[in-house]
Protein backbone atom coordinates (compact mmCIF):
# COMPACT_ATOMS: atom_id res chain seq x y z
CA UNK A 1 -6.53 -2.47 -24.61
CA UNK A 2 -3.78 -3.65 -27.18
CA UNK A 3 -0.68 -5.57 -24.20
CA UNK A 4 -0.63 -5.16 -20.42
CA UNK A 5 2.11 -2.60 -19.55
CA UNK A 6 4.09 -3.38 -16.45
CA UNK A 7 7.06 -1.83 -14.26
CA UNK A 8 8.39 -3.72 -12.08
CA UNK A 9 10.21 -2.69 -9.02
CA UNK A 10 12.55 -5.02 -7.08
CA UNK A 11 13.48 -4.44 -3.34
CA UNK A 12 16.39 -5.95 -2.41
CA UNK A 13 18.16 -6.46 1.35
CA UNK A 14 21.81 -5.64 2.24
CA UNK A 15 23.19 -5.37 5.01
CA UNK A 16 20.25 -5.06 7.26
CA UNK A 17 18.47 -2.56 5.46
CA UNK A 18 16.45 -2.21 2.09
CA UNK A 19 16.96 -0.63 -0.91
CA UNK A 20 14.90 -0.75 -4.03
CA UNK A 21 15.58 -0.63 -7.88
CA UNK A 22 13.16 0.01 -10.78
CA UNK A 23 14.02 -2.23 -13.77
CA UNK A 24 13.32 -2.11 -17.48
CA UNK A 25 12.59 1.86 -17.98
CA UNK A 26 14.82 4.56 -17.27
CA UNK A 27 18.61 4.54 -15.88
CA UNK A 28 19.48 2.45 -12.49
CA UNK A 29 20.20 6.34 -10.87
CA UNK A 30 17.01 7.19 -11.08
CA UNK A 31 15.22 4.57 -8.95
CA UNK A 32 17.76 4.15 -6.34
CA UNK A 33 16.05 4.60 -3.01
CA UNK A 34 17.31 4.92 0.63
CA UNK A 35 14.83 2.47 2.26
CA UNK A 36 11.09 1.83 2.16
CA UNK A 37 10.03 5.13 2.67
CA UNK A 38 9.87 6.43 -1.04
CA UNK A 39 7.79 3.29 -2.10
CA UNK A 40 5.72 4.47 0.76
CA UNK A 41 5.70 7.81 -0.84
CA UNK A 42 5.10 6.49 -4.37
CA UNK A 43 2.15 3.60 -3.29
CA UNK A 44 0.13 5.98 -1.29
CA UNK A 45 -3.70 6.07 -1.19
CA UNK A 46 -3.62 9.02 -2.74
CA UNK A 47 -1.34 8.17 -5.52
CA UNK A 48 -3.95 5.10 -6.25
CA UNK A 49 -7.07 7.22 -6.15
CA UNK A 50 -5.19 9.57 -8.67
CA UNK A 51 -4.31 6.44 -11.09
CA UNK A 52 -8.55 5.23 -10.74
CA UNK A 53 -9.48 9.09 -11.73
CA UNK A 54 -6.72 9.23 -14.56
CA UNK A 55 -7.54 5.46 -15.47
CA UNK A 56 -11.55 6.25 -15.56
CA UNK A 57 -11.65 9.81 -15.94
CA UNK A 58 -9.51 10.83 -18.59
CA UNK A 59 -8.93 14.24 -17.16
CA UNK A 60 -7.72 17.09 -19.56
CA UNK A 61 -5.41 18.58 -17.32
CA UNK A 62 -3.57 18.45 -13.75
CA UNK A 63 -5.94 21.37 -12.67
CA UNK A 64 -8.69 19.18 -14.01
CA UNK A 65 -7.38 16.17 -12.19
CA UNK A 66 -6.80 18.22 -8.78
CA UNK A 67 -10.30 19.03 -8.73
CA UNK A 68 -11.83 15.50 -9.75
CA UNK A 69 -9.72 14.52 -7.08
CA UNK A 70 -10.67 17.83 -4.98
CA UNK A 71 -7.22 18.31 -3.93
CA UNK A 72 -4.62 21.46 -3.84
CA UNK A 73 -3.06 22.06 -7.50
CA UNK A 74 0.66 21.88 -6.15
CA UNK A 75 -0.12 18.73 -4.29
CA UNK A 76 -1.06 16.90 -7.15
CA UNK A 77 1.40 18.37 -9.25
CA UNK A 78 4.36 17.57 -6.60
CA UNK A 79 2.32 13.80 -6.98
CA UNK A 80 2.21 13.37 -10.64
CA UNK A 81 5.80 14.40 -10.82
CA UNK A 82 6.18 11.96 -9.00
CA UNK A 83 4.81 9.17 -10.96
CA UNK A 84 6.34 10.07 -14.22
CA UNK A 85 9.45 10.10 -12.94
CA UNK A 86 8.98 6.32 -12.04
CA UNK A 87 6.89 5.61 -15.80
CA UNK A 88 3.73 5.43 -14.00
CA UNK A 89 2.26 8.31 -16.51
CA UNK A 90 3.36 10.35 -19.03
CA UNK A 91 2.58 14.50 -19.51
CA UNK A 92 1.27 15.22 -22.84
CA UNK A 93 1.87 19.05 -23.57
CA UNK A 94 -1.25 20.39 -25.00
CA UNK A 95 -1.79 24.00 -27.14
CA UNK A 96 -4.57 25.63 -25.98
CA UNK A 97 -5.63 28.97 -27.01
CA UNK A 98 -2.14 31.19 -25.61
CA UNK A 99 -1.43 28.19 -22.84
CA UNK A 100 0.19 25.32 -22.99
CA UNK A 101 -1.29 22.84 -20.17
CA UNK A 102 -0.18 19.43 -19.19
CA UNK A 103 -2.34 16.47 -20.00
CA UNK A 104 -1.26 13.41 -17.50
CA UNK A 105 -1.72 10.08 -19.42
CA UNK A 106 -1.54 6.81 -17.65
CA UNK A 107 1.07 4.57 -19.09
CA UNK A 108 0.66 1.20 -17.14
CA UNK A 109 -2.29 -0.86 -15.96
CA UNK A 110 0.27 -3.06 -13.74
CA UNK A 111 2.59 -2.93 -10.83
CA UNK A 112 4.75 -6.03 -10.09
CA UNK A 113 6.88 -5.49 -6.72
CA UNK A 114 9.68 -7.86 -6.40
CA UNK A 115 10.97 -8.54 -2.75
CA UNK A 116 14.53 -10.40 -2.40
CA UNK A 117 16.00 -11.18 0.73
């Protein structure tokens, strides 16, 4: 592997609560969260075993991945949405025969989490 490729998310507190910003990859708007709950969301167990299969696996497809992973199509899908909207993985589109599918790539190898107070 050619350079490590890390996002880095910073959680910040004010007034009494938490709020989190990604840095360094797409616009401020799009990582704005209301609290802990969408890193929650976004560091699940699930999430993780998806980045090992995609990591490992190299699956084809989402439908590919969702049964590697031996989970419901739209759950997946709803997941790797998901994590390309925060840069974890990118969707390659992918001509085959009169379909196009979606081939989800894995962009980063590391997560750095920030935590100011």
């Amino acid at each position: 592997m050619a350079s490590s490729k890390t996002r880095e998310i910073t959680i910040t507190e004010s007034k009494g609560a938490f709020s989190i910003l990604k840095k360094g990859f797409l616009s401020k708007q799009d990582f704005d969260f209301e609290g802990l709950s969408a890193l929650r969301r976004l560091l699940s167990n699930e999430k993780a075993r998806m980045l090992h299969v995609l990591k490992t696996q190299h699956p084809d497809s989402i439908y590919t991945l969702a049964k590697k992973l031996g989970r419901n199509f739209k759950t997946v899908n709803d997941d790797i949405k998901l994590l390309e909207r925060f840069g974890f993985i990118e969707l390659i589109e992918e001509k085959t025969k009169n379909r196009i599918r979606h081939k989800p790539e894995l962009l980063i190898d590391s997560l750095t989490i920030n935590l100011k107070i």
